[in-house]
C-alpha atoms as a PDB file:
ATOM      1  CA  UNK A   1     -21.484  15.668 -34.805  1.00  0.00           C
ATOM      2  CA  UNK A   2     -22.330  12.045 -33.491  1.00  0.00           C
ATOM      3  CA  UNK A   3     -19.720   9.897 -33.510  1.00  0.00           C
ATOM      4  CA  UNK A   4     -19.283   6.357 -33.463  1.00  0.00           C
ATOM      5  CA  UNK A   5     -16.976   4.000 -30.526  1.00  0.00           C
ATOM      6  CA  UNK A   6     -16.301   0.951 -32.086  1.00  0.00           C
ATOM      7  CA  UNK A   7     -16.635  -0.956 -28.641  1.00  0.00           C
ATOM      8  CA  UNK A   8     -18.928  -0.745 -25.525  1.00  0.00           C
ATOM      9  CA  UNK A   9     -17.479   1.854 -22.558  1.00  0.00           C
ATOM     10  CA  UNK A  10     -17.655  -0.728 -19.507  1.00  0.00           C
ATOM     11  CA  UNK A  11     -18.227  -0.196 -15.959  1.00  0.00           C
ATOM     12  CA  UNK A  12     -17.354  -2.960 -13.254  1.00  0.00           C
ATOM     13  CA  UNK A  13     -17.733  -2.921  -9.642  1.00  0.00           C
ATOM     14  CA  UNK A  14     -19.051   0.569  -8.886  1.00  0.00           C
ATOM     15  CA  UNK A  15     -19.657  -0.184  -4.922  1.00  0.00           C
ATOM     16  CA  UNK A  16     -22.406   1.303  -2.338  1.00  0.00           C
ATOM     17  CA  UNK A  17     -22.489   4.722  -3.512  1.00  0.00           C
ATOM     18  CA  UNK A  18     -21.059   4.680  -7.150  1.00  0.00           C
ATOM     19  CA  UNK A  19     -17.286   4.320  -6.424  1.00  0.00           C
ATOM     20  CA  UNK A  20     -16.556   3.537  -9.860  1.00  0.00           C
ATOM     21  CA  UNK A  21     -14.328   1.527 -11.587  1.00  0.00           C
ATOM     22  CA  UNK A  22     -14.902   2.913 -15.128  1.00  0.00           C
ATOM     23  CA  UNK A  23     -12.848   1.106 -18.023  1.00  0.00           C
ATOM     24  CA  UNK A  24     -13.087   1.768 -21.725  1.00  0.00           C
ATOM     25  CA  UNK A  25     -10.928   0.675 -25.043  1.00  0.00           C
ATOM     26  CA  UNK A  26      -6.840   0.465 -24.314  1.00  0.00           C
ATOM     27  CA  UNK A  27      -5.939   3.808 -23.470  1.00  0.00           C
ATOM     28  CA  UNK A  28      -6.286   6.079 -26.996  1.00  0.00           C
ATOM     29  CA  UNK A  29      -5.599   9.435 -26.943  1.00  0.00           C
ATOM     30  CA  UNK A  30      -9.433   9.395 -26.189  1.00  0.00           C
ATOM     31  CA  UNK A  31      -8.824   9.053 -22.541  1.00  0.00           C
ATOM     32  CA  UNK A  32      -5.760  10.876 -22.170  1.00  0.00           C
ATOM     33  CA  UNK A  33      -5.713  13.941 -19.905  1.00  0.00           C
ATOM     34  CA  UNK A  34      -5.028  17.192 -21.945  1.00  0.00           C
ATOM     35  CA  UNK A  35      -3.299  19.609 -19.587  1.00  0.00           C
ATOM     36  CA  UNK A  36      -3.818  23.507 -20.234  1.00  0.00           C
ATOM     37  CA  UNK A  37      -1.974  24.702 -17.391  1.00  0.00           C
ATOM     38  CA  UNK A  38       1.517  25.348 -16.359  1.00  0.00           C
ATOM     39  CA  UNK A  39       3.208  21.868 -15.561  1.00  0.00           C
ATOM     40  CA  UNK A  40       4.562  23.425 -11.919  1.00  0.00           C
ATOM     41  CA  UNK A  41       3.478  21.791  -8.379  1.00  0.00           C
ATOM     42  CA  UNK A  42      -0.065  22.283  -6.950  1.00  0.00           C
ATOM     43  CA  UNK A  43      -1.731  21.342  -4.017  1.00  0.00           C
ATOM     44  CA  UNK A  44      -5.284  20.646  -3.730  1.00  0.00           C
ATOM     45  CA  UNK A  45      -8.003  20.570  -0.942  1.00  0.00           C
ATOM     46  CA  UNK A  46      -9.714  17.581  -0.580  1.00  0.00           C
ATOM     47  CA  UNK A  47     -13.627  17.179   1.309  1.00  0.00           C
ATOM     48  CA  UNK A  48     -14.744  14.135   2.360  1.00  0.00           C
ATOM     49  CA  UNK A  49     -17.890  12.297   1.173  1.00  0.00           C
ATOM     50  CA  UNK A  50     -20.030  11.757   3.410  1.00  0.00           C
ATOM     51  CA  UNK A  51     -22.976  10.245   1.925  1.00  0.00           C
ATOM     52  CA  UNK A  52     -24.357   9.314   5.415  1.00  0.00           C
ATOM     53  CA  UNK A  53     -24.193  11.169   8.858  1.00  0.00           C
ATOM     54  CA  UNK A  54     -20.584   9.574  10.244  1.00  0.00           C
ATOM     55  CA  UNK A  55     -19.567   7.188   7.494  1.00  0.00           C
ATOM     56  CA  UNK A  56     -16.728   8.601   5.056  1.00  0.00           C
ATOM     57  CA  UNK A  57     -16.921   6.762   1.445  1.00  0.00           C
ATOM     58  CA  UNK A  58     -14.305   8.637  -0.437  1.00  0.00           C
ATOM     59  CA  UNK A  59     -12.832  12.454  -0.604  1.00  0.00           C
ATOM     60  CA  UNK A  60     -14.180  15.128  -3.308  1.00  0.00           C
ATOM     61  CA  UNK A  61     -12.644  17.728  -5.378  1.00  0.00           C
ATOM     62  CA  UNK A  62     -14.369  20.924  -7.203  1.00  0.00           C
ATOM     63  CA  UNK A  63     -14.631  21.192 -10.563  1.00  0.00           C
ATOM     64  CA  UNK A  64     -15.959  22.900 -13.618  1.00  0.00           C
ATOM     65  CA  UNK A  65     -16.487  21.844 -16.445  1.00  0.00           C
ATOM     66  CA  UNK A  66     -17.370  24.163 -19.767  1.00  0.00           C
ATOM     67  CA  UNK A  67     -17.431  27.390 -17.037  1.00  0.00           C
ATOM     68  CA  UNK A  68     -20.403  25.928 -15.111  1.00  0.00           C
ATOM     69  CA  UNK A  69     -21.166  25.840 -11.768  1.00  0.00           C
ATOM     70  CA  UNK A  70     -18.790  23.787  -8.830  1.00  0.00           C
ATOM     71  CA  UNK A  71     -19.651  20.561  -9.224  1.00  0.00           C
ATOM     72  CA  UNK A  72     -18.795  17.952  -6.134  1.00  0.00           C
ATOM     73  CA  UNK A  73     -16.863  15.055  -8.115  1.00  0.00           C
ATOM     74  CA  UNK A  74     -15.497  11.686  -5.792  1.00  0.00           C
ATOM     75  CA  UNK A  75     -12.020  11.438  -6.748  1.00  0.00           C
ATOM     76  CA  UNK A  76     -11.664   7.908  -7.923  1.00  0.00           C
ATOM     77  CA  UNK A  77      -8.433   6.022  -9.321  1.00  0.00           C
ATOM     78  CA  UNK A  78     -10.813   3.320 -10.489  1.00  0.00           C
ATOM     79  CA  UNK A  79     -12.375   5.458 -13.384  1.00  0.00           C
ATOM     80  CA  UNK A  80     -10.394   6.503 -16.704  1.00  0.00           C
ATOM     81  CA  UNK A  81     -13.488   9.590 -17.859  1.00  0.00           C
ATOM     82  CA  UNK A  82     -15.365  11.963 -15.704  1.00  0.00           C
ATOM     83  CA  UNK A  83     -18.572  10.219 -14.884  1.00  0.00           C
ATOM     84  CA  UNK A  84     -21.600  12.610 -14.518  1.00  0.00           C
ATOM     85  CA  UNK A  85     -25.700  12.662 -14.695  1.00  0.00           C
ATOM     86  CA  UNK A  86     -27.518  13.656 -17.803  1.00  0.00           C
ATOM     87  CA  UNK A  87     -29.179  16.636 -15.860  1.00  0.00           C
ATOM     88  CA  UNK A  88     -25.911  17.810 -14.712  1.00  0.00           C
ATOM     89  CA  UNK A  89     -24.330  17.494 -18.654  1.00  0.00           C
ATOM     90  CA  UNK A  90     -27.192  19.491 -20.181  1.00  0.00           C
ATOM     91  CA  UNK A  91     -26.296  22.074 -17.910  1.00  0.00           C
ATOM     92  CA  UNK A  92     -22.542  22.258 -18.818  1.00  0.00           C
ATOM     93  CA  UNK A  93     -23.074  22.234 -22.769  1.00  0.00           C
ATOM     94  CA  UNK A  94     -21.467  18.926 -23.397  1.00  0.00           C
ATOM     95  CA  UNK A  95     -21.237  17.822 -27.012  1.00  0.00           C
ATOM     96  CA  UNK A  96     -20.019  14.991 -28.869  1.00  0.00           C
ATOM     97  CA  UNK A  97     -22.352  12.485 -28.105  1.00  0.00           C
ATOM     98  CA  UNK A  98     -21.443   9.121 -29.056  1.00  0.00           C
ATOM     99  CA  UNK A  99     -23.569   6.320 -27.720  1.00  0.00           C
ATOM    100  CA  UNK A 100     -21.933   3.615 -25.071  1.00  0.00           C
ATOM    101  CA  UNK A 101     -23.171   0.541 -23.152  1.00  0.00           C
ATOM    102  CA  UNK A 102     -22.235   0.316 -19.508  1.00  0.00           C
ATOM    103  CA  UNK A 103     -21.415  -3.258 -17.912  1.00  0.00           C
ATOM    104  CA  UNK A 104     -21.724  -3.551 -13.770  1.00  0.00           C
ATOM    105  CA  UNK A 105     -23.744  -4.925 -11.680  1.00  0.00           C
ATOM    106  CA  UNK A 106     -27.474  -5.688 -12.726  1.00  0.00           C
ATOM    107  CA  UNK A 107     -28.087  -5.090 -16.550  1.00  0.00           C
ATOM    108  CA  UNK A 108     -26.211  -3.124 -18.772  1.00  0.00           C
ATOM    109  CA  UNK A 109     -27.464   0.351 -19.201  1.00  0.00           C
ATOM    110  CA  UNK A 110     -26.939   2.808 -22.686  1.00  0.00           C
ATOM    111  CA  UNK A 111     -25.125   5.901 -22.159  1.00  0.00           C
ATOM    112  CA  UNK A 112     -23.017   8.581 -23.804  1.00  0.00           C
ATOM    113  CA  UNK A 113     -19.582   9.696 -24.134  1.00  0.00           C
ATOM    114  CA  UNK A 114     -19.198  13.596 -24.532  1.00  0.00           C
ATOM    115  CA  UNK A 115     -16.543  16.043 -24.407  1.00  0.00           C
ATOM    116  CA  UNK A 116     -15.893  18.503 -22.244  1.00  0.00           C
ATOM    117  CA  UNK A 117     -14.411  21.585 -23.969  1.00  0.00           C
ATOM    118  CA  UNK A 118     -12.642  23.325 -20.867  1.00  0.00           C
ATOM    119  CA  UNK A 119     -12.364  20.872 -17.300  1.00  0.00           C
ATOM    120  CA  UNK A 120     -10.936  23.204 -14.332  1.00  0.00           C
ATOM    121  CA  UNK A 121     -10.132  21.759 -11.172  1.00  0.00           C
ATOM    122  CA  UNK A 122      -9.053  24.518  -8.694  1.00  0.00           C
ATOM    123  CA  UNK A 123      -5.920  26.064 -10.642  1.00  0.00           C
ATOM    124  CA  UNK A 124      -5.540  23.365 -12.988  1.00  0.00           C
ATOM    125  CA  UNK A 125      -7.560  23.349 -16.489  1.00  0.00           C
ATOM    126  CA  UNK A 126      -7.576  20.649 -19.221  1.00  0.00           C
ATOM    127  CA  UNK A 127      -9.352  21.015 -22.515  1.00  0.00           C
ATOM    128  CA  UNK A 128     -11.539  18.297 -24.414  1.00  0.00           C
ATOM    129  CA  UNK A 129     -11.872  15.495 -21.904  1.00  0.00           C
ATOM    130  CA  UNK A 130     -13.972  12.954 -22.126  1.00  0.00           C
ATOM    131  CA  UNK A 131     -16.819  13.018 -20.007  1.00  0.00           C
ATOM    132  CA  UNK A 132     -18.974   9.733 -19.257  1.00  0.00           C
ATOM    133  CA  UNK A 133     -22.590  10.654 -18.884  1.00  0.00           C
ATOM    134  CA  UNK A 134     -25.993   8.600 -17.526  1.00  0.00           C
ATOM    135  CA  UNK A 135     -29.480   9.078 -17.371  1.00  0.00           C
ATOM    136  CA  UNK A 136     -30.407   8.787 -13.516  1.00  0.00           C
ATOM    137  CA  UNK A 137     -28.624  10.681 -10.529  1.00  0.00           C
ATOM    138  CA  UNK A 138     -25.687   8.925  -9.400  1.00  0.00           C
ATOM    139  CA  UNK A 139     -25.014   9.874  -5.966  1.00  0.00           C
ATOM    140  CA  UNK A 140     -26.296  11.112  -2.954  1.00  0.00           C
ATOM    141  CA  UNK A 141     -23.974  13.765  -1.801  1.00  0.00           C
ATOM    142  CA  UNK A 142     -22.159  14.101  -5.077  1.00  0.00           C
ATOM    143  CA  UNK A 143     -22.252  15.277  -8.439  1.00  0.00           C
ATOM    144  CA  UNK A 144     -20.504  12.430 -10.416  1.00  0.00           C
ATOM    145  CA  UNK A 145     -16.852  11.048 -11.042  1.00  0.00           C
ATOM    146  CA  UNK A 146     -13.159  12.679 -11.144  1.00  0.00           C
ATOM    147  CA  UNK A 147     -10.438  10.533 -12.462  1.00  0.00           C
ATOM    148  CA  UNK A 148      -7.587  10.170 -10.770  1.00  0.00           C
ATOM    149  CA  UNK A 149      -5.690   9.482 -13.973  1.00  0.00           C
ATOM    150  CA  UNK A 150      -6.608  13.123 -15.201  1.00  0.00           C
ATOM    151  CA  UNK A 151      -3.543  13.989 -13.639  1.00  0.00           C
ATOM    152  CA  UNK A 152      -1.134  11.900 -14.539  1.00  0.00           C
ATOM    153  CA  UNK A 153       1.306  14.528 -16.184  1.00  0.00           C
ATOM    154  CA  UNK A 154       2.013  14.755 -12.196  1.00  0.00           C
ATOM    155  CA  UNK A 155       3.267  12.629  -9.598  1.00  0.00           C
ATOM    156  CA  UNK A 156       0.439  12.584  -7.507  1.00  0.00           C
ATOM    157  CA  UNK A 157       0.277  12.344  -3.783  1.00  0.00           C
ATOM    158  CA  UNK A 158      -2.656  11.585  -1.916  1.00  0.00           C
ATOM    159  CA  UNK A 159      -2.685  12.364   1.594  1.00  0.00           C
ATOM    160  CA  UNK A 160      -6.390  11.099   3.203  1.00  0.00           C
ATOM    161  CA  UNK A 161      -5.400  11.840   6.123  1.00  0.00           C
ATOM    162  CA  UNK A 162      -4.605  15.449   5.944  1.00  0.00           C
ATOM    163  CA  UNK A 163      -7.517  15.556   2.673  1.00  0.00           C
ATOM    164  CA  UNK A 164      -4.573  16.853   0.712  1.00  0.00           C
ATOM    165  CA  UNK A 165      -3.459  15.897  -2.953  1.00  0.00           C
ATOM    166  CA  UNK A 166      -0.303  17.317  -4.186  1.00  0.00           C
ATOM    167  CA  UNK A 167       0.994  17.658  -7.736  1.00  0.00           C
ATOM    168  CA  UNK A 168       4.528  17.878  -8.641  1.00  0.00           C
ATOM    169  CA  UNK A 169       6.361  17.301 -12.167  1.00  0.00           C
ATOM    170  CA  UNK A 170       8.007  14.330 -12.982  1.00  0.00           C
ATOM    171  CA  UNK A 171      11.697  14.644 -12.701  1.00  0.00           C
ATOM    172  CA  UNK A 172      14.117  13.981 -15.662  1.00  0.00           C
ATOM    173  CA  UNK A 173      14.593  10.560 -16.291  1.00  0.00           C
ATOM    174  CA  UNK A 174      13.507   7.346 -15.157  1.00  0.00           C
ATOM    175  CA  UNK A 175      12.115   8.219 -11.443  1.00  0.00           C
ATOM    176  CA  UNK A 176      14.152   6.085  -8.525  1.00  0.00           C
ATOM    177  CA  UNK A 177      12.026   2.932  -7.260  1.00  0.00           C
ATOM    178  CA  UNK A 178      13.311   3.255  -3.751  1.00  0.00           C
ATOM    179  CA  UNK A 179       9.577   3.131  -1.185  1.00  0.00           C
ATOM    180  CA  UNK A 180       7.988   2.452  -4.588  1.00  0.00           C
ATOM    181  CA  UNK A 181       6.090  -0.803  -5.464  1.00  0.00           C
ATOM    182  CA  UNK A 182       5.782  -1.740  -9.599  1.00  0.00           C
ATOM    183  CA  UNK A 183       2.110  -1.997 -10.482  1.00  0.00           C
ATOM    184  CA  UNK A 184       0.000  -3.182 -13.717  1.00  0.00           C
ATOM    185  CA  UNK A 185      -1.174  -0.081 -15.594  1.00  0.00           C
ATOM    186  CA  UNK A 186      -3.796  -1.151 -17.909  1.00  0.00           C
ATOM    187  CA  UNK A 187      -6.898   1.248 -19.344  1.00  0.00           C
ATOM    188  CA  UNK A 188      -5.416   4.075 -16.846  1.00  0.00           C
ATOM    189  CA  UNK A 189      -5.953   2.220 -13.512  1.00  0.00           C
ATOM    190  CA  UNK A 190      -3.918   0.373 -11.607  1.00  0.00           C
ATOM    191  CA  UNK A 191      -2.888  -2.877 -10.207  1.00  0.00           C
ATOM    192  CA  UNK A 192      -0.966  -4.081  -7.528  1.00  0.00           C
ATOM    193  CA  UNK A 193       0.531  -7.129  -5.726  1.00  0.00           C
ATOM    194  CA  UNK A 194      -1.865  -8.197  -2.394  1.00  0.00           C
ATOM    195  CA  UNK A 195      -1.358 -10.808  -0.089  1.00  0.00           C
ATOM    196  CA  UNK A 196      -4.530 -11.780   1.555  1.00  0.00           C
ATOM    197  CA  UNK A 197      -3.762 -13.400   5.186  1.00  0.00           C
ATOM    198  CA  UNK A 198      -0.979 -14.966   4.090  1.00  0.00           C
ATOM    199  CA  UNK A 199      -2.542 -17.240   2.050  1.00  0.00           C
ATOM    200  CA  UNK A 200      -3.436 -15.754  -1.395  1.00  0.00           C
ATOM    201  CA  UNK A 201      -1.753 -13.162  -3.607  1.00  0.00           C
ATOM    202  CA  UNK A 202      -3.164 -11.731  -6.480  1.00  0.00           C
ATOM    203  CA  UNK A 203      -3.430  -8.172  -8.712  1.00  0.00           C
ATOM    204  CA  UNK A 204      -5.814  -6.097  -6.574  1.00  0.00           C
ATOM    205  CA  UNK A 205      -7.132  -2.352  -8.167  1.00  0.00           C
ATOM    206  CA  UNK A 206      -6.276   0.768  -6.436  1.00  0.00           C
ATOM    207  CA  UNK A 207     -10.010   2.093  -6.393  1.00  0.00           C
ATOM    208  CA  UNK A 208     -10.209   5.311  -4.080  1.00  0.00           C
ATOM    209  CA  UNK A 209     -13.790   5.444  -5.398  1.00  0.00           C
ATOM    210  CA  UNK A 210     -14.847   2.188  -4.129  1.00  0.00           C
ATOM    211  CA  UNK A 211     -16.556   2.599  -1.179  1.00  0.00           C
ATOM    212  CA  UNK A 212     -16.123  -0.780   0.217  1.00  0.00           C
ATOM    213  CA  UNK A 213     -12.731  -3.383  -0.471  1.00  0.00           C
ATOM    214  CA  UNK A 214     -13.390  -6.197  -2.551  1.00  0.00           C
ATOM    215  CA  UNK A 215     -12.451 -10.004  -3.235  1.00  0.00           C
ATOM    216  CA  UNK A 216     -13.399 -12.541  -6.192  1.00  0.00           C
ATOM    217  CA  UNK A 217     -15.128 -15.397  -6.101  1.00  0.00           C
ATOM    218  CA  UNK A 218     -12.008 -17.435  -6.788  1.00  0.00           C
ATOM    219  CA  UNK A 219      -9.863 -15.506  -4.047  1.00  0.00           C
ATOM    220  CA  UNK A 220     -12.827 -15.962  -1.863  1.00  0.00           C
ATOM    221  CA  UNK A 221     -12.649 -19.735  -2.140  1.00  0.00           C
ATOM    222  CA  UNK A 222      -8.917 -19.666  -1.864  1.00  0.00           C
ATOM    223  CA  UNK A 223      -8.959 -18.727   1.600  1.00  0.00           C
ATOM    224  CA  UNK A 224     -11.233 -21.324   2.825  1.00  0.00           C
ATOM    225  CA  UNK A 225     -13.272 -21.623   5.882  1.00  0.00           C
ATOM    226  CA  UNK A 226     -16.476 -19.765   7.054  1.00  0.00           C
ATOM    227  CA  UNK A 227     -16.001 -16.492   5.157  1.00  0.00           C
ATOM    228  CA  UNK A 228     -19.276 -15.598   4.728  1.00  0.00           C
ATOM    229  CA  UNK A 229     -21.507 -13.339   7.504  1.00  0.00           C
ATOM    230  CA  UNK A 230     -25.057 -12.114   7.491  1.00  0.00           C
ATOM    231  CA  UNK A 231     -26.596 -10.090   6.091  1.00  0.00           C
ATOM    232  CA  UNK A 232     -25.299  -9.429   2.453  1.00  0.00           C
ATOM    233  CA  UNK A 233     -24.266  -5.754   1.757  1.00  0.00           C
ATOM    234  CA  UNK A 234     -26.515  -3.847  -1.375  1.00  0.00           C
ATOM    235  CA  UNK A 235     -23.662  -2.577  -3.432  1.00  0.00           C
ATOM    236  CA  UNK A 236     -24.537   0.032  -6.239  1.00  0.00           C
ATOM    237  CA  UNK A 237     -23.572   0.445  -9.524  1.00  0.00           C
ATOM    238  CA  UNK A 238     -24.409   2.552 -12.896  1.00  0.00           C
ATOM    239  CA  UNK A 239     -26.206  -0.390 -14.553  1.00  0.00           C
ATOM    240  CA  UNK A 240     -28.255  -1.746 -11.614  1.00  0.00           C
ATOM    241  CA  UNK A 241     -27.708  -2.325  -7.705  1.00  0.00           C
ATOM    242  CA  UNK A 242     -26.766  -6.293  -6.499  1.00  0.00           C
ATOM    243  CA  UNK A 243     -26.336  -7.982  -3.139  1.00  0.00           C
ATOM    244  CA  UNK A 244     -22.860  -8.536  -2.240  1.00  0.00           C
ATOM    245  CA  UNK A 245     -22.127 -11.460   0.568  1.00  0.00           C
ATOM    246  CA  UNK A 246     -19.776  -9.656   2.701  1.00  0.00           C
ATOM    247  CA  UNK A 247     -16.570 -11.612   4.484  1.00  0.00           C
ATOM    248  CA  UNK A 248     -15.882 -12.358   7.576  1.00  0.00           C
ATOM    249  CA  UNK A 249     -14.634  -9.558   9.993  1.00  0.00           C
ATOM    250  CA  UNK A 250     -10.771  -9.216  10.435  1.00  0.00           C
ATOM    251  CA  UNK A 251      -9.518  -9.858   6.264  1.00  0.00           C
ATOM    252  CA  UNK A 252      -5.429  -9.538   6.500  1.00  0.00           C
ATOM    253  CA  UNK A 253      -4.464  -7.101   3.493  1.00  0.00           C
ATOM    254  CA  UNK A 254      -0.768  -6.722   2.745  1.00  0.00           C
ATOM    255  CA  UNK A 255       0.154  -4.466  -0.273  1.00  0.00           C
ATOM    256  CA  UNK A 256       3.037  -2.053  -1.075  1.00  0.00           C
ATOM    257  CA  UNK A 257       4.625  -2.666   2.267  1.00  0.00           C
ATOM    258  CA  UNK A 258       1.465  -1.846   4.155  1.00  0.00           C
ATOM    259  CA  UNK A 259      -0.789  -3.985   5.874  1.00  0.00           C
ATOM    260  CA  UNK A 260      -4.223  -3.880   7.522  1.00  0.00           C
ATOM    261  CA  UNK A 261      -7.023  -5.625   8.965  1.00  0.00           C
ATOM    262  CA  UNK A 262     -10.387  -5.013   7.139  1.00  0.00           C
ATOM    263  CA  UNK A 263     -14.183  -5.363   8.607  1.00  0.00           C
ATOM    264  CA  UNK A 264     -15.099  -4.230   4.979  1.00  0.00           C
ATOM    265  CA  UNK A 265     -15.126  -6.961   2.160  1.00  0.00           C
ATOM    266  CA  UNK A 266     -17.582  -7.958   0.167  1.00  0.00           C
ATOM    267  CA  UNK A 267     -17.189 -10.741  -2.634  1.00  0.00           C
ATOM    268  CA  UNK A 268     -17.871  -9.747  -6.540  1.00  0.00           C
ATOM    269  CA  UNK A 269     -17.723 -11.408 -10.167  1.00  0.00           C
ATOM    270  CA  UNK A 270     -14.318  -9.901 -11.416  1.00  0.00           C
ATOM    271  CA  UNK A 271     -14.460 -12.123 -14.497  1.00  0.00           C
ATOM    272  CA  UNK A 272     -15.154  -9.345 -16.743  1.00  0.00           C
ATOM    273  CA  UNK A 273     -12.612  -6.861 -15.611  1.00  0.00           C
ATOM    274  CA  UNK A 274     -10.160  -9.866 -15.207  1.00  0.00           C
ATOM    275  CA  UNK A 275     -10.802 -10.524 -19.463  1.00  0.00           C
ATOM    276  CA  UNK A 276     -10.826  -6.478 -20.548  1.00  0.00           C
ATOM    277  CA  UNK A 277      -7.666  -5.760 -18.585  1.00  0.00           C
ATOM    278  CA  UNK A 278      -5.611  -9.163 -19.349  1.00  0.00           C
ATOM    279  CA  UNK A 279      -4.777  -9.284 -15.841  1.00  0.00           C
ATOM    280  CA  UNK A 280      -6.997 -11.751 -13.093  1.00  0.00           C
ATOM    281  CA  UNK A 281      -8.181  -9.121 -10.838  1.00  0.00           C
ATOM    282  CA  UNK A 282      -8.222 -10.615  -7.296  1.00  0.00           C
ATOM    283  CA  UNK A 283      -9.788  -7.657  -5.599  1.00  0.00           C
ATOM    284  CA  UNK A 284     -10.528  -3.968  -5.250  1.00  0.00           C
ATOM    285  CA  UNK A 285      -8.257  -1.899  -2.620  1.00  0.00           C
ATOM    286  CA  UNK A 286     -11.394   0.306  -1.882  1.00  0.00           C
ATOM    287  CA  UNK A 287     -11.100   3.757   0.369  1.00  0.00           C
ATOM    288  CA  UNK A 288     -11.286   2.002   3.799  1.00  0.00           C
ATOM    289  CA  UNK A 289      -7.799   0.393   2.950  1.00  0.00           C
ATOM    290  CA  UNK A 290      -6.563   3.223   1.227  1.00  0.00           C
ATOM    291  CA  UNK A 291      -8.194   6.140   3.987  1.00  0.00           C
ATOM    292  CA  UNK A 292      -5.239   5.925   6.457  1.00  0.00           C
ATOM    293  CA  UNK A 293      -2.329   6.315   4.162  1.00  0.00           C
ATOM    294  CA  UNK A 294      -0.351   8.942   1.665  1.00  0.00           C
ATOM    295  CA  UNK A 295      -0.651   7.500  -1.621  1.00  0.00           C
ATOM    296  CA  UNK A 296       2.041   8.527  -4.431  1.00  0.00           C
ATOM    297  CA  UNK A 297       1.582   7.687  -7.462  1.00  0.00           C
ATOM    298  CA  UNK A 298       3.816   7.695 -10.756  1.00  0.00           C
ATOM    299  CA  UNK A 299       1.709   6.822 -13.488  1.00  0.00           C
ATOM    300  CA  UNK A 300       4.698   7.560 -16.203  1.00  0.00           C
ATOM    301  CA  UNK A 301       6.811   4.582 -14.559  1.00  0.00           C
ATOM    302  CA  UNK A 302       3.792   2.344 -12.925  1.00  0.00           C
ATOM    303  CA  UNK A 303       4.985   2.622  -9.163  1.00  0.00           C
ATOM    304  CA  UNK A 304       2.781   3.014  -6.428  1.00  0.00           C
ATOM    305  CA  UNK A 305       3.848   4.018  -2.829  1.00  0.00           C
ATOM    306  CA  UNK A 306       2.111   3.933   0.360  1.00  0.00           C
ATOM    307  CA  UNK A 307       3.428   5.110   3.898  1.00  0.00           C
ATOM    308  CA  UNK A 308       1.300   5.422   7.050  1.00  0.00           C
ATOM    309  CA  UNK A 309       1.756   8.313   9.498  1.00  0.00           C
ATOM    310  CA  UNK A 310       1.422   6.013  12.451  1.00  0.00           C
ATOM    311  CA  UNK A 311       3.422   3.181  13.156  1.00  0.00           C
ATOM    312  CA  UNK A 312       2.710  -0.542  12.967  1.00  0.00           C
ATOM    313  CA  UNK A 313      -0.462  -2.011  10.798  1.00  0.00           C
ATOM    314  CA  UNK A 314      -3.415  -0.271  10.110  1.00  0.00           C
ATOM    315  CA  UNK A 315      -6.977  -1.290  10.379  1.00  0.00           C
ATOM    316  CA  UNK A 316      -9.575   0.215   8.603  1.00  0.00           C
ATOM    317  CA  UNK A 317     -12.057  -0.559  10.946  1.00  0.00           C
END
């Protein structure tokens, strides 16, 4: 049966090789993760994505979705649905079509929403998820999206370093905030706090899919100078690929405790995502801030954590 959203599914700053930072209405039980598994601890391998000999973009998990083959899915915080190809959703059995528009960079593009009956990722399986689905190939190297959020009945640790992500259940109660930063949940992704060398702070989005870190226009402009170097980076996106001016080498990121020094920035229009989410988006954290630390997350209470198995700040290089 076709059915019918009552607003546009929209996709903002999906960077270099997709890294997507999906967004759709306020979180419905439409985009809520429906867990068919035990709710005990896992631990999951991660891969890395590689779309290019010697330059790691993101990590990957295997899943299946309807009992179909392994598909290669970047694990990306940024996104709220699975995010695959038409191709690959005709050979799953997806149905439920409803008909979306999808808002990056470059024109919108029409797509569907679908729903996957059975979603299995290693151990875990989760039953009618949405699934996002386009008409070209997405990646090189991949096979489409994975939502962090999916798993948000956990407390979710990310370890890039050791390509590990570990699930555990949420204790009873409210969890303790001690190592943990507050964030701004909003369409199942979140934001956090960033100081930006020392001179601007704003809401930045933890986007493990994003395969470059990002800035606004307007926190662009706020910390002055020459910021600006040659030659522009070609970011693409679901809708359409764009030329990003990228920042000056040696951007000072402080977030959660953490710091680091960035070569990778480019500047994007985060008006849009700014308006859907009700919160002025100042940047993307993309996976070369994020690649050097554990991540924990606590979607039930908004807190993010971040620790660094070295000592000192980190650079992503």
């Amino acid at each position: 049966m076709r059915r019918t959203v009552a607003s546009p599914r929209q996709i903002f700053g999906v960077f270099a090789v997709f890294g997507a930072v999906c967004f759709a209405q306020p979180a419905t039980e439409q985009s809520r993760s429906h867990l068919a598994s035990p709710l005990h601890s896992y631990t999951l391998k991660l891969e890395s994505f590689v779309p290019s000999p010697g330059n790691p973009v993101g990590v990957l998990l295997k899943a299946r979705i309807n009992g179909g083959k392994a598909l290669h899915l970047v694990l990306d915080s940024g996104a709220e649905h699975v995010v695959i190809s038409r191709g690959t959703a005709r050979a799953t059995g997806l149905t439920g079509e409803s008909s979306l528009a999808l808002v990056g960079f470059g024109q919108a593009e029409s797509a569907s929403l679908m729903v996957a009956r059975t979603l299995d990722v290693g151990p875990l399986s989760f039953r009618d998820f949405p699934v996002d689905v386009v008409d070209h190939k997405l990646l090189e190297g991949a096979d489409g999206v994975l939502p962090l959020v999916l798993f948000s009945d956990f407390l979710v640790r990310l370890d890039f370093p050791a390509k590990v992500l570990d699930l555990a259940p949420y204790e009873a109660g409210r969890a303790s905030h001690e190592g943990f930063t507050s964030a701004v949940f909003a369409n199942a992704v979140l934001f956090l706090k960033t100081a930006l060398d020392r001179l601007h702070e704003g809401y930045f989005l933890v986007d493990t899919g994003a395969a470059h870190n990002a800035v606004s226009r307007k926190t662009a402009r706020a910390l002055g100078g020459p910021f600006f170097q040659a030659p522009a980076r070609q970011v693409q996106g679901a809708s359409g690929s764009s030329e990003a001016p990228a920042m000056r080498p040696g951007v000072h990121f402080r977030m959660a405790g953490q710091e680091i020094t960035s070569n990778d920035v480019v500047m994007v229009d985060l008006d849009q995502m700014s308006r859907y989410n009700g919160v002025e988006v100042a940047g993307l954290l993309g996976y070369p801030a994020l690649r050097s630390f554990v991540v924990t997350v606590n979607y039930r209470d908004s807190l993010v954590r971040m620790e660094t198995r070295g000592s000192g700040p980190a650079a992503d290089q």
